[in-house]
N, C-alpha and C. Protein backbone atom coordinates (compact mmCIF):
# COMPACT_ATOMS: atom_id res chain seq x y z
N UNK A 1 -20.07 24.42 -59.94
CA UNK A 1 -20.06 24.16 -58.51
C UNK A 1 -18.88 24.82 -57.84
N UNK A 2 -18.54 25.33 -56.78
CA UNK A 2 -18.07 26.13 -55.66
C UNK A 2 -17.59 25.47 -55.07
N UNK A 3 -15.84 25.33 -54.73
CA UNK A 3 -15.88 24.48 -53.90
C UNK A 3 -15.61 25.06 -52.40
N UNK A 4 -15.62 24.40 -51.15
CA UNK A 4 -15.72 24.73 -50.04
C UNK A 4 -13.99 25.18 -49.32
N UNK A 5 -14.25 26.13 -48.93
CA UNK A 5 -13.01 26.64 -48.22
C UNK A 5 -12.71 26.86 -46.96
N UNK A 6 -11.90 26.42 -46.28
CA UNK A 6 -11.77 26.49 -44.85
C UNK A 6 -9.98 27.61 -44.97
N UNK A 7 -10.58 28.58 -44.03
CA UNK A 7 -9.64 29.44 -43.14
C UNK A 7 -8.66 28.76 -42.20
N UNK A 8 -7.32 28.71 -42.78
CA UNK A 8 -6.40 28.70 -41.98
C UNK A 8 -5.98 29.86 -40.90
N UNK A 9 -5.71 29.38 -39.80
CA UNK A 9 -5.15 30.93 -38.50
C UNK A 9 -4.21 31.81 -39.04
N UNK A 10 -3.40 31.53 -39.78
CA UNK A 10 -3.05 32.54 -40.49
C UNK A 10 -3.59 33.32 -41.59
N UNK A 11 -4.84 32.74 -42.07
CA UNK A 11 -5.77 33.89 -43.23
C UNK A 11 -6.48 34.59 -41.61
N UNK A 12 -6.85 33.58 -41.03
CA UNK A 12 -7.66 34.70 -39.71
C UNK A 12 -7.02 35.43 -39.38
N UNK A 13 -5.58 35.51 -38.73
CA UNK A 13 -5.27 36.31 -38.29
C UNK A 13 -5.45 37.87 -38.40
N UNK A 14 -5.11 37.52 -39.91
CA UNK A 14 -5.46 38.97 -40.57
C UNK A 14 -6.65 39.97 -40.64
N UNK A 15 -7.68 39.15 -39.69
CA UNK A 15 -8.97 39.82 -40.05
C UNK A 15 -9.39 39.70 -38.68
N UNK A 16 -10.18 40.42 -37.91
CA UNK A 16 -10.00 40.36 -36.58
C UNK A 16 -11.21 40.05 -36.30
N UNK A 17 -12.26 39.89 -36.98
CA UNK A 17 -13.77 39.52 -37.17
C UNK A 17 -14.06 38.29 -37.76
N UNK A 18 -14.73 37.40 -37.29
CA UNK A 18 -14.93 35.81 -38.25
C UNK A 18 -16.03 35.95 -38.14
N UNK A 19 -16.78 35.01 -38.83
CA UNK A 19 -18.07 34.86 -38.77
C UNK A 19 -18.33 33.59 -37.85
N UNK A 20 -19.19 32.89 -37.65
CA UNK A 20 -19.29 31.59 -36.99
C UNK A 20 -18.82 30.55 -37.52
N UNK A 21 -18.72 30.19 -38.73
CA UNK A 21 -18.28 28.99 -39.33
C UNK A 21 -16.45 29.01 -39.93
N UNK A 22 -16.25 30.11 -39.86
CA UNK A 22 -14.73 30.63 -39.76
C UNK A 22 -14.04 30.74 -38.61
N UNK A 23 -14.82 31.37 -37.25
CA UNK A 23 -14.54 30.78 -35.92
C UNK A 23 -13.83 29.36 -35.65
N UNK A 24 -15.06 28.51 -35.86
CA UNK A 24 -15.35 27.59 -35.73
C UNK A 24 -14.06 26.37 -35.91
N UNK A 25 -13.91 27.00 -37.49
CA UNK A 25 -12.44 26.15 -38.13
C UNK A 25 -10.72 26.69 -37.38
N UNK A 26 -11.35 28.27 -37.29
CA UNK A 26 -10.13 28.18 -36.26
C UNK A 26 -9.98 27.82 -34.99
N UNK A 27 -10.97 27.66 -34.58
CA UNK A 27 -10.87 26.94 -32.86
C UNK A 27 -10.53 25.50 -33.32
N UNK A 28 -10.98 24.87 -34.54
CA UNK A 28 -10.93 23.35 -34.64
C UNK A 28 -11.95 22.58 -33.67
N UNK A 29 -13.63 23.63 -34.01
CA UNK A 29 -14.49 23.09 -33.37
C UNK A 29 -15.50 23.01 -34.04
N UNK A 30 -16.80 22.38 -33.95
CA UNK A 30 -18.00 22.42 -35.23
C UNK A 30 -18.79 24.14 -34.80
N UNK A 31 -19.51 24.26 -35.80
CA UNK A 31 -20.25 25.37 -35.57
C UNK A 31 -21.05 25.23 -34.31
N UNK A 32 -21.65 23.98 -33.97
CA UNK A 32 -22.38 23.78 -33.25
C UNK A 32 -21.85 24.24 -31.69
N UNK A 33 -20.92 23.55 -32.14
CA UNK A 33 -20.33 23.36 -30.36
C UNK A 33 -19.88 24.91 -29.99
N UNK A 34 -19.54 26.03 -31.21
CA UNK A 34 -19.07 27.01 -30.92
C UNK A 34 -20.16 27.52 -30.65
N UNK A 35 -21.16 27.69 -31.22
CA UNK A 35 -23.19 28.18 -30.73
C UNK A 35 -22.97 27.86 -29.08
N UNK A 36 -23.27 26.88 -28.81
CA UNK A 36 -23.09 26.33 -27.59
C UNK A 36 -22.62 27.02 -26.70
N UNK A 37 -20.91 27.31 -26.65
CA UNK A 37 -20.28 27.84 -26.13
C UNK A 37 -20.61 29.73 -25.79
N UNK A 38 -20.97 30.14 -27.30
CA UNK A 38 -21.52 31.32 -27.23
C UNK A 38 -23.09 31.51 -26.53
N UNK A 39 -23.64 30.62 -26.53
CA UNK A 39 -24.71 30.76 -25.63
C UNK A 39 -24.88 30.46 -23.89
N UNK A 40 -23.45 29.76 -23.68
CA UNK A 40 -23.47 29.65 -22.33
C UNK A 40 -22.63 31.12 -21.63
N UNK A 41 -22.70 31.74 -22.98
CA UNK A 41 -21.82 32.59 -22.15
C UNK A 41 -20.15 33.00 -21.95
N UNK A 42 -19.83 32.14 -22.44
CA UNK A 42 -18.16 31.92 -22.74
C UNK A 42 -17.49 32.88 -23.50
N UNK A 43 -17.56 33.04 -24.55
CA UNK A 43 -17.84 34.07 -25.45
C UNK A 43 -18.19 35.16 -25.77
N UNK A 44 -17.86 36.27 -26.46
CA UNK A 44 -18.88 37.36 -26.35
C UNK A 44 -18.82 37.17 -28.49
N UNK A 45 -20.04 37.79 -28.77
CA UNK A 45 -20.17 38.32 -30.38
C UNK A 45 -20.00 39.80 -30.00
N UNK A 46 -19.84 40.11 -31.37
CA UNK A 46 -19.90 41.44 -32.38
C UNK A 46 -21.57 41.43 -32.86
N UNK A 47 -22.28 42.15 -33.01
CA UNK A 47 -23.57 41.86 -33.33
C UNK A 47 -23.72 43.67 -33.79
N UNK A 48 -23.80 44.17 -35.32
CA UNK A 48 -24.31 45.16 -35.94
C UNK A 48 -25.40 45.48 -35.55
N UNK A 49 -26.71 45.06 -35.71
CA UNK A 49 -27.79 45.12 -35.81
C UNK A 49 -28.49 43.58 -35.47
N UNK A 50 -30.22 43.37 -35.54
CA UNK A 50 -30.79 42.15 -35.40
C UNK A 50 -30.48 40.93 -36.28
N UNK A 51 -30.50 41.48 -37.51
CA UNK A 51 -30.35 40.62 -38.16
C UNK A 51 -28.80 40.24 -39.27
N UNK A 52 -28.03 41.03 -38.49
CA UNK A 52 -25.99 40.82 -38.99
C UNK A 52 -25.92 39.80 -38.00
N UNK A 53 -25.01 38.72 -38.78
CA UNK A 53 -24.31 37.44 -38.68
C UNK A 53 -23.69 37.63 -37.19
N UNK A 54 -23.42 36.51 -36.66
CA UNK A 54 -22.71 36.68 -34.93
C UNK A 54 -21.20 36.57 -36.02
N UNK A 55 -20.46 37.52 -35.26
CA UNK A 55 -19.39 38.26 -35.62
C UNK A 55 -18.14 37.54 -34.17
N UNK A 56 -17.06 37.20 -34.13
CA UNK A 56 -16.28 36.74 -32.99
C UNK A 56 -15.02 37.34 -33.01
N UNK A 57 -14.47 38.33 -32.45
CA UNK A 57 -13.60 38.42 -32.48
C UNK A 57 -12.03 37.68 -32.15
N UNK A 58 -11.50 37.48 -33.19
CA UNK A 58 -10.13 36.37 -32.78
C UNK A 58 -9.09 36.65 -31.44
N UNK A 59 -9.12 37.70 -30.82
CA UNK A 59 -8.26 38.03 -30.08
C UNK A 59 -9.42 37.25 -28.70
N UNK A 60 -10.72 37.12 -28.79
CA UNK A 60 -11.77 36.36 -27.87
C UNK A 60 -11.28 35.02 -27.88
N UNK A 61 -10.91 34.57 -29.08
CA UNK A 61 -11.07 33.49 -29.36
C UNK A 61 -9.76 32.86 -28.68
N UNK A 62 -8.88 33.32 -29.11
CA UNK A 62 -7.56 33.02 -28.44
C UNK A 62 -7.68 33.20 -27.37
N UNK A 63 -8.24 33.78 -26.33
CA UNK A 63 -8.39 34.19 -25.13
C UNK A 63 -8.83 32.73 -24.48
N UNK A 64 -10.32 32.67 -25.04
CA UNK A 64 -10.88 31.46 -24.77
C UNK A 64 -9.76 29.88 -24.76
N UNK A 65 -9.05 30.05 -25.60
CA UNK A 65 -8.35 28.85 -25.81
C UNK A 65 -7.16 29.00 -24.42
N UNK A 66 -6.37 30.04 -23.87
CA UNK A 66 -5.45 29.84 -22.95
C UNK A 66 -6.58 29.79 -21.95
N UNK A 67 -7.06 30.28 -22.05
CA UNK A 67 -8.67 30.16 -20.42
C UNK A 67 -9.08 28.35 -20.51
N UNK A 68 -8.91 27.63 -21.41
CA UNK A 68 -9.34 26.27 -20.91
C UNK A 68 -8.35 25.38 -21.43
N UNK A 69 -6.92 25.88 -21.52
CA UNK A 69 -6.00 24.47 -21.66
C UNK A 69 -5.74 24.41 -20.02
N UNK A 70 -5.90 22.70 -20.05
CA UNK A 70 -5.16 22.09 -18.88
C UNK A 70 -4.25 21.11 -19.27
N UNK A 71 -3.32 20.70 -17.77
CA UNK A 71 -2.68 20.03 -17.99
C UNK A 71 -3.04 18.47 -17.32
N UNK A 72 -2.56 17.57 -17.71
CA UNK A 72 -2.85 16.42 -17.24
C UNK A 72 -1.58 15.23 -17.04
């Protein structure tokens, strides 16, 4: 059995492409909610071809994160 590995922001960093479920752990969000987000539009993918994995670039990702901190 295999066990399951989650990407710390510093293994991401290094790679400027995640996949969705590597996204996901670095936003500190479920896959789902990151789908979500990428389907409203928020987001942009990397997309090879029809059938290559949605691809996110981290420099998006970080983007996304100073684009919706508030203060309270």
């Amino acid at each position: 059995m295999g066990s399951v590995q989650t990407m710390t922001k510093d293994q991401a960093s290094v790679r400027r492409l995640l996949r969705l479920k590597e996204a996901a752990d670095y936003l500190s969000l479920s896959p789902w909610k990151l789908r979500h987000i990428i389907q409203a539009g928020e987001l942009p993918i990397v997309k090879c071809n029809d059938n290559a994995p949605w691809l996110l670039d981290v420099r998006d990702l970080d983007g996304w994160v100073e684009r919706n901190k508030q203060t309270i």
